[in-house]
Protein backbone atom coordinates (compact mmCIF):
# COMPACT_ATOMS: atom_id res chain seq x y z
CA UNK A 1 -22.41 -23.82 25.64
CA UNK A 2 -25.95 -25.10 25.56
CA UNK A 3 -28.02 -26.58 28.27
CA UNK A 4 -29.85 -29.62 28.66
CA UNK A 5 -33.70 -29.43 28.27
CA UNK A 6 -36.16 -30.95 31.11
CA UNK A 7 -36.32 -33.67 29.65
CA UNK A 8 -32.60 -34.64 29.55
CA UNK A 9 -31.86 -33.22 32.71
CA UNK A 10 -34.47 -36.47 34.11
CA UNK A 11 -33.04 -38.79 32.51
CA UNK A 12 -29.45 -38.09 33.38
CA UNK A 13 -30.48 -38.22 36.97
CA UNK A 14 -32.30 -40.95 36.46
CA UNK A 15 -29.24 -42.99 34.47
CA UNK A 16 -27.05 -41.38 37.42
CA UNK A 17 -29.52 -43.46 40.02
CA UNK A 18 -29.47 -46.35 37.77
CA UNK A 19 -25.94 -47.14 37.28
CA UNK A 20 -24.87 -46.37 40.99
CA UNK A 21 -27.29 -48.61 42.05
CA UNK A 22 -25.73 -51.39 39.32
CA UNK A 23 -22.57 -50.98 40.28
CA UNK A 24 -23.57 -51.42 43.87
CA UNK A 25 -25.55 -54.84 43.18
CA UNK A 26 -22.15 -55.70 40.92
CA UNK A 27 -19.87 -55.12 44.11
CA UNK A 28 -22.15 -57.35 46.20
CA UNK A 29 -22.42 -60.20 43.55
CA UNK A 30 -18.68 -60.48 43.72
CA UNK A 31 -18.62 -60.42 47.31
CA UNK A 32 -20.38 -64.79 46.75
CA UNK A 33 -18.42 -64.86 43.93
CA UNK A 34 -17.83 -68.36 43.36
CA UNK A 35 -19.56 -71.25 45.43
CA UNK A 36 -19.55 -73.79 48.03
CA UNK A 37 -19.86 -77.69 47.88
CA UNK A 38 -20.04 -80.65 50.55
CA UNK A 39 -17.13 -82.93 49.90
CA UNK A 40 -16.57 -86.11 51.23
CA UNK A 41 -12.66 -87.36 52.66
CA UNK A 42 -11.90 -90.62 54.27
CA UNK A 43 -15.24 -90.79 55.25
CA UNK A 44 -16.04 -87.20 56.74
CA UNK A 45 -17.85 -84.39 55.23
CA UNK A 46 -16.61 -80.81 54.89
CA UNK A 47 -17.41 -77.87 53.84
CA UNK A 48 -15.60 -76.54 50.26
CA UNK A 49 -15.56 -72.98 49.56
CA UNK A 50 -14.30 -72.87 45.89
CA UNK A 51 -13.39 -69.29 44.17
CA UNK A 52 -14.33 -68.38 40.82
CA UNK A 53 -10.46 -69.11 39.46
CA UNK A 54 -10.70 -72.67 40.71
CA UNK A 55 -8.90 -72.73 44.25
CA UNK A 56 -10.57 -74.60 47.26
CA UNK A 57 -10.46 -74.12 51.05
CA UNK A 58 -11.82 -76.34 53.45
CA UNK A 59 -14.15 -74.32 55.49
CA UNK A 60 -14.24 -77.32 58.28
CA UNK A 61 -16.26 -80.84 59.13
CA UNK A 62 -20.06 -80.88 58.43
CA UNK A 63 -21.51 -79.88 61.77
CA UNK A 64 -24.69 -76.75 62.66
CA UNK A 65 -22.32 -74.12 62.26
CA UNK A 66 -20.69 -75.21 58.62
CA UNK A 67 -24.61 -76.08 57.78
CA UNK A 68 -25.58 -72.54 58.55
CA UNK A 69 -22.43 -71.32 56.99
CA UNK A 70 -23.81 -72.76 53.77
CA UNK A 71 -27.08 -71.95 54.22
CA UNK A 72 -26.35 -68.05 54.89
CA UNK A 73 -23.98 -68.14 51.60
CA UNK A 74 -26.49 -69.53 49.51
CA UNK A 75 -29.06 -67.50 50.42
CA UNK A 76 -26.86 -64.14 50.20
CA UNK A 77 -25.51 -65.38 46.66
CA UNK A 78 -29.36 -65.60 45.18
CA UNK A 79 -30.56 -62.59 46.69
CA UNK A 80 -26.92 -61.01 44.83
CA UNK A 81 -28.03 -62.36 41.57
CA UNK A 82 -31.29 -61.70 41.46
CA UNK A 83 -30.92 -58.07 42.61
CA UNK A 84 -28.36 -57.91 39.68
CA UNK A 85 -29.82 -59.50 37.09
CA UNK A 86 -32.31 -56.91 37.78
CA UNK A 87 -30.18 -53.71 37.78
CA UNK A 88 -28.84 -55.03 34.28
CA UNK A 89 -32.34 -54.75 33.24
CA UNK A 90 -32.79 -51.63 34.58
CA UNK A 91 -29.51 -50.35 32.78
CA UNK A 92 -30.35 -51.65 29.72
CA UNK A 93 -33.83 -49.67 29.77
CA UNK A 94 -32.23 -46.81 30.97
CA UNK A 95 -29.69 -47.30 28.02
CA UNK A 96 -32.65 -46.87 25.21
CA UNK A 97 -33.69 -43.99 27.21
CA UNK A 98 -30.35 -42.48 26.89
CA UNK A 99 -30.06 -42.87 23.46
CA UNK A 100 -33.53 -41.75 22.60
CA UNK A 101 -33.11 -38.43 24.50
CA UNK A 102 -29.68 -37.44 23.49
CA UNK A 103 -28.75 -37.64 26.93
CA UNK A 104 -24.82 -38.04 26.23
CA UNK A 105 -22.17 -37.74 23.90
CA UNK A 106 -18.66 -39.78 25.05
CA UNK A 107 -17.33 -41.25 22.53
CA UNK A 108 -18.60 -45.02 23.03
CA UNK A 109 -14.88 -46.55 22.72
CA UNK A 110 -13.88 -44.02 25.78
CA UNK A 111 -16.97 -45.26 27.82
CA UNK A 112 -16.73 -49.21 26.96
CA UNK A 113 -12.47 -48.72 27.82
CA UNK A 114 -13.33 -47.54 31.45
CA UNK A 115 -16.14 -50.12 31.73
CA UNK A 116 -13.14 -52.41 30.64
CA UNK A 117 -11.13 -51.59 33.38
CA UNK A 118 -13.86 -51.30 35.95
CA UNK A 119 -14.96 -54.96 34.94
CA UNK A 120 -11.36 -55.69 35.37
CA UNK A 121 -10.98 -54.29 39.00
CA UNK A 122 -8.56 -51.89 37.57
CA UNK A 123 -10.61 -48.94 37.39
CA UNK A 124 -9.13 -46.81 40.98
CA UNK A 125 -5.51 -47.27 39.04
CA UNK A 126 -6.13 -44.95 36.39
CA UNK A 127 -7.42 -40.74 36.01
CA UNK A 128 -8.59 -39.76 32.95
CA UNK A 129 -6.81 -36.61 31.98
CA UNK A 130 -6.50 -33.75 29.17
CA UNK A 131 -9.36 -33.24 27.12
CA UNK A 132 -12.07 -36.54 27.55
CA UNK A 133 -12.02 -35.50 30.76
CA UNK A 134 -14.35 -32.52 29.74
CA UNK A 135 -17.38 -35.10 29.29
CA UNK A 136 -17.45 -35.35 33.08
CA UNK A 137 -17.57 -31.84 33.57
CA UNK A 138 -20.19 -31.13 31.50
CA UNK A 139 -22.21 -34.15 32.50
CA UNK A 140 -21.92 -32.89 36.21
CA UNK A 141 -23.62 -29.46 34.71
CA UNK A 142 -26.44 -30.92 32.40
CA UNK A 143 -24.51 -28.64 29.40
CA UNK A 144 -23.33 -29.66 26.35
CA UNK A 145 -19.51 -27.78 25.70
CA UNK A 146 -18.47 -25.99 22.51
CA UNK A 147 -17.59 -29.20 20.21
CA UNK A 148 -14.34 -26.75 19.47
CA UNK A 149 -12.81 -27.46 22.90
CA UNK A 150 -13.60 -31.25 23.07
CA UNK A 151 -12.56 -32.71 19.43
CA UNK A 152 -9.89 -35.64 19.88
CA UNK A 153 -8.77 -38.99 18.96
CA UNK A 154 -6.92 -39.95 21.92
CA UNK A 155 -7.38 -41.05 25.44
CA UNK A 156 -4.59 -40.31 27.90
CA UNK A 157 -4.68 -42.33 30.53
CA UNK A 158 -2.80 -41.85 33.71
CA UNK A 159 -1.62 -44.67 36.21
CA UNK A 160 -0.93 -44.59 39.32
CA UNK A 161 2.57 -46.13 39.86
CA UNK A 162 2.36 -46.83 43.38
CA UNK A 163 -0.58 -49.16 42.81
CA UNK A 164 1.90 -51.43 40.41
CA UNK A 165 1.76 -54.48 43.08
CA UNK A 166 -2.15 -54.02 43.35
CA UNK A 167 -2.50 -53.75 39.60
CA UNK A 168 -0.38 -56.85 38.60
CA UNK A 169 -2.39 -58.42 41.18
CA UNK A 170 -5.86 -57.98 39.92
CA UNK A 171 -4.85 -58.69 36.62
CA UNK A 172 -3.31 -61.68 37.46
CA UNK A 173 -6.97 -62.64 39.01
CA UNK A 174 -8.54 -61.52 36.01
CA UNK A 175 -9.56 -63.15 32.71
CA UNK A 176 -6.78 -60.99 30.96
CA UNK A 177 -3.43 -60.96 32.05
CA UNK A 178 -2.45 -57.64 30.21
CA UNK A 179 -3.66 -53.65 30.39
CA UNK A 180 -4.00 -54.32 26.22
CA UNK A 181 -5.72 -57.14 26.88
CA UNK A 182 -8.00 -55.27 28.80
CA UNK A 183 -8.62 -53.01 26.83
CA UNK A 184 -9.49 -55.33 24.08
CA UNK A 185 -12.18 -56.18 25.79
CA UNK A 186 -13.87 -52.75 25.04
CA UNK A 187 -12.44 -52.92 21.29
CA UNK A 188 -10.91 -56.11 19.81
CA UNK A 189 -8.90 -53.89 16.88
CA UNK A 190 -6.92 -52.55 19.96
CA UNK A 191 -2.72 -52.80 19.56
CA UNK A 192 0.09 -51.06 20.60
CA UNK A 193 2.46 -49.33 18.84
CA UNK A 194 5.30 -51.42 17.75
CA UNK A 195 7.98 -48.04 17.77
CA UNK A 196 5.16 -45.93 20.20
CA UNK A 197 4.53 -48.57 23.20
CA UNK A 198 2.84 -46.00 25.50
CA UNK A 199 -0.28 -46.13 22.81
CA UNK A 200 -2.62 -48.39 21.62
CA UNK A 201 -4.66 -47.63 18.46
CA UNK A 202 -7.32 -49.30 16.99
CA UNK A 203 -8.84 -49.71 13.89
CA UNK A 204 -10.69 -46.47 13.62
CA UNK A 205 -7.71 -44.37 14.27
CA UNK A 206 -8.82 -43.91 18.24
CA UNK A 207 -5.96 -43.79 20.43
CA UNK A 208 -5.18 -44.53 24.49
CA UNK A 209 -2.00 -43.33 26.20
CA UNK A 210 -0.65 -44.58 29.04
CA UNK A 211 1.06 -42.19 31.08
CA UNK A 212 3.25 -41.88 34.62
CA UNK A 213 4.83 -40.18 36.76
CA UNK A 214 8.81 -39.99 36.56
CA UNK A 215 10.52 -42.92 38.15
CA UNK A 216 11.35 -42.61 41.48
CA UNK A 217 10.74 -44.66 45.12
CA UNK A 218 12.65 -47.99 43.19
CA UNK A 219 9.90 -47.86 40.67
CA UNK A 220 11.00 -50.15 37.79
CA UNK A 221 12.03 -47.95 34.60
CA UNK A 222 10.78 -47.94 32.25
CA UNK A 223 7.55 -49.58 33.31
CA UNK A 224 6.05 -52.73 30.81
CA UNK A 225 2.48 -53.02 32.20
CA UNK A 226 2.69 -57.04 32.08
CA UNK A 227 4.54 -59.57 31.04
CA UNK A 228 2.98 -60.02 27.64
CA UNK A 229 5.67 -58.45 24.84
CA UNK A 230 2.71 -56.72 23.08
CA UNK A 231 1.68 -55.02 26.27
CA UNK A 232 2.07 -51.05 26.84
CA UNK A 233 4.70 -49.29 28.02
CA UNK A 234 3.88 -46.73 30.36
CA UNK A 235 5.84 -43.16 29.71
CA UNK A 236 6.91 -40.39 32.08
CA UNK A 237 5.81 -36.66 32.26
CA UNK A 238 6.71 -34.43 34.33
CA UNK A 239 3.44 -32.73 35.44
CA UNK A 240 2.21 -35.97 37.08
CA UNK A 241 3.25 -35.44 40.40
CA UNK A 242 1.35 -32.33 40.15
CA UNK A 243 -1.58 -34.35 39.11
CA UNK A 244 -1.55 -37.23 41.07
CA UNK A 245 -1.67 -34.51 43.91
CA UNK A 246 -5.00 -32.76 43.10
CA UNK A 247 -8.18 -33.17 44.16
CA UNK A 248 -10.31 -36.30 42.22
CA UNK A 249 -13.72 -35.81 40.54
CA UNK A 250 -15.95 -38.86 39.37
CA UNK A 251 -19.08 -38.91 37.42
CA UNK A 252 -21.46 -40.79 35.48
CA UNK A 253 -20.32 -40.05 31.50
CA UNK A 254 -22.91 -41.32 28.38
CA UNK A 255 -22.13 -42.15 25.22
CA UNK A 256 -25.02 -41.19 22.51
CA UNK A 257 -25.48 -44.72 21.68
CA UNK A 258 -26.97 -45.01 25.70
CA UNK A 259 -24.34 -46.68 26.92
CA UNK A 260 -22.67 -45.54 30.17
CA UNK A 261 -19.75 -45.61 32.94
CA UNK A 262 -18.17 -44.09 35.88
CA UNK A 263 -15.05 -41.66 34.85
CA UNK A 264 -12.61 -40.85 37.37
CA UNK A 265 -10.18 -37.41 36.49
CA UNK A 266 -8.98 -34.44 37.82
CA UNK A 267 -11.11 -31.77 39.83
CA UNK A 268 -12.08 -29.20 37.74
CA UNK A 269 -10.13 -26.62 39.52
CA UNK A 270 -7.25 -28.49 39.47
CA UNK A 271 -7.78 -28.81 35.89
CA UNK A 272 -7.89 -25.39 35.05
CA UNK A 273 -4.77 -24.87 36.98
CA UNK A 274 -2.85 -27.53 34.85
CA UNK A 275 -3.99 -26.01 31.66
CA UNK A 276 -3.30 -22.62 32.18
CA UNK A 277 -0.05 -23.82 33.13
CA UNK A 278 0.42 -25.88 30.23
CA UNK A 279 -0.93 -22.98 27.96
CA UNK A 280 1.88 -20.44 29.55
CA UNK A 281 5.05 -22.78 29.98
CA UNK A 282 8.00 -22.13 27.54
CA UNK A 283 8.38 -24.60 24.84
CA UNK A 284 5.04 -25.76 24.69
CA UNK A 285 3.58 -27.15 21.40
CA UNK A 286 2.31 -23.99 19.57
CA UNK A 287 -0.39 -26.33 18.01
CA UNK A 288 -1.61 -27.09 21.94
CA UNK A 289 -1.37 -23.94 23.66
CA UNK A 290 -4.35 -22.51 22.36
CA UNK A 291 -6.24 -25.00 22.95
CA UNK A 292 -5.56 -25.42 26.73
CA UNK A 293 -6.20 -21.58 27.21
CA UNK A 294 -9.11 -22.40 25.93
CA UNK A 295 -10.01 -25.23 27.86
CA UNK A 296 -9.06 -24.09 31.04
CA UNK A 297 -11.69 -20.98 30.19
CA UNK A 298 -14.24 -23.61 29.34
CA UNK A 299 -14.00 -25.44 32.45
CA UNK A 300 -13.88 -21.89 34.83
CA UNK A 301 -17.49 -21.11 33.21
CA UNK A 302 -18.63 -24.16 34.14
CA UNK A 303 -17.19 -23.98 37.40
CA UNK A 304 -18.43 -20.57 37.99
CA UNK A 305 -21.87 -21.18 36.06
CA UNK A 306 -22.70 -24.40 37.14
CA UNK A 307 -20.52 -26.40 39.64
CA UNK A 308 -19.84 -24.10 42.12
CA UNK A 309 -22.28 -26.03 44.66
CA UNK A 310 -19.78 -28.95 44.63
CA UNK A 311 -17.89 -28.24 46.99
CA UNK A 312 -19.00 -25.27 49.31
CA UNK A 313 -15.61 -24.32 51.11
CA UNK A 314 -14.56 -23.58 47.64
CA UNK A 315 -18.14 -22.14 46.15
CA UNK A 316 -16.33 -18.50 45.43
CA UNK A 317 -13.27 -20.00 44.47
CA UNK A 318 -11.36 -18.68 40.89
CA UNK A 319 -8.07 -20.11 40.07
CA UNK A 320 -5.91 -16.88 39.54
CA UNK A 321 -3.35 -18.58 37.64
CA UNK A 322 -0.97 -21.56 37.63
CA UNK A 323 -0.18 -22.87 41.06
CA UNK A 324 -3.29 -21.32 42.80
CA UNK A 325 -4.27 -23.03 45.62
CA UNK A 326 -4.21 -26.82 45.84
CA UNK A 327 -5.00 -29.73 48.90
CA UNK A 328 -6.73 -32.66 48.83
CA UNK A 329 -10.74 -33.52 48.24
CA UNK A 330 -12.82 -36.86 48.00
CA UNK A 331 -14.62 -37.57 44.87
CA UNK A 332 -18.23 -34.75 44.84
CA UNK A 333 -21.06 -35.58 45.22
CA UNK A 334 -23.25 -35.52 41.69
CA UNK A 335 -25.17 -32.12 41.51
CA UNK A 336 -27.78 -33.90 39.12
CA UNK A 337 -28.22 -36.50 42.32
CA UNK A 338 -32.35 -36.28 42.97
């Protein structure tokens, strides 16, 4: 396990700064998404508010308070794109600075895939779990881990089944009107399994899985993500209840060309506790036992070593073995925060 020099250490907090404060200029852009229009019916003016899909609603007759209305929403939605044309300029800058330094090293199809579904509005559906979700760990420490512990080609992904009706939802807002067409959008070569329709492969071999939790509450099963035939289908497991119930950790991940995005996963106690219990439970895959032991010993150094601060009611916390503690947390804050 190596640390980060000085000089990375800066510019991860300073990438950490810049992309919260994007994704905050983002959220208020989309807040006048859209615009507003004076229309004229049977010889009275009124006020059209008109959403980015198309759809109008009256807002009322031209009189002060429609005129102000107008005024106030054009004002708001130039100070919103200025402020985020700006913050893409400070990305991109901070970007080449990335890349330059050797800031990060998440595979770029993992980070542009959660910038995918962010961009989306799907992004608080779906954890990362299993072993990408190492990169945030070790991000959150300023270390680089053992190459050994982190080498894969696939992404699971898990979803949060009792989100369905707010999923289908945003998607039906979106651009795309399926999860593979979403994830397109990060890599066009992107398709999923014909005889394996929880994964998606593309071109270069790189996988996504879509995982859930077993069927229960009426939830449809088994569960097509969309309407679209080529879409994913998601597939159960039986330690996601035990997932969905731990705590949540998000934090800024790089990839070494610069690029960056928010990851959203498993606490890292939580994840030690699934992988030791993974490592120990009869009938696991001989070929994958090993390395969640070793995981799960990865992530307790960096816990102990480096990430204890996170969360101070736990600071001299040790997971003893599977099932050790549990509860609920919010996301941490970033130790690398200035």
């Amino acid at each position: 396990m190596a640390e980060l020099d000085e000089n990375q250490l800066r510019e991860l907090v300073n990438a950490r700064a810049a992309w919260r404060n994007y994704r905050d200029a983002t959220r208020e852009a989309l807040q006048v998404k859209g615009s507003m229009a004076w229309k004229e019916v049977r010889g009275r003016t009124y006020l059209i508010r008109k959403s980015a899909s198309g759809a109008q609603k009256s807002l009322g007759a031209k009189d002060a308070g429609t005129e102000a209305m107008y005024a106030s929403f054009q004002a708001r939605k130039a100070r919103a794109q200025a402020r985020l044309k700006a913050m893409k300029q400070r990305v991109e800058e901070q970007r080449k600075l990335n890349r330059v330094y050797r800031v990060g090293r998440t595979p770029a199809v993992v980070v542009r895939v959660l910038n995918a579904l962010d961009s989306a509005g799907l992004a608080d559906k779906f954890m990362v779990i299993g072993t990408h979700a190492l990169y945030a760990y070790e991000a959150a420490a300023g270390v680089l881990v053992d190459s050994s512990a982190m080498a894969t080609r696939d992404l699971d992904l898990l979803f949060d089944a009792r989100k369905r009706v707010a999923f289908i939802t945003s998607l039906s807002q979106g651009e795309h009107k399926s999860l593979i067409g979403v994830l397109q959008k990060a890599d066009a070569t992107f398709r999923v399994i014909p005889d394996q329709l929880q994964t998606a492969v593309n071109d270069d071999g790189f996988e996504v899985d879509l995982i859930r939790r077993k069927a229960r509450d009426g939830d449809s099963h088994p569960m097509r993500m969309s309407d679209d035939e080529n879409d994913f289908w998601a597939v159960e497991i039986d330690q996601r209840e035990k997932i969905q119930s731990g705590r949540k950790f998000e934090h800024l991940v790089v990839a070494p060309n610069g690029e960056m995005a928010s990851m959203r996963t498993l606490h890292p106690l939580d994840f030690i506790r699934l992988k030791r219990d993974l490592s120990q439970r009869p009938g696991r895959d001989p070929l994958k036992a090993p390395k969640d032991r070793l995981q799960a010993q990865v992530v307790q150094q960096l816990w102990d070593d480096y990430l204890r601060h996170l969360h101070p009611a736990n600071a001299d916390e040790k997971v003893a073995g599977p099932g050790a503690g549990s509860g609920q947390a919010e996301a941490l804050p970033d130790p690398l925060a200035g």
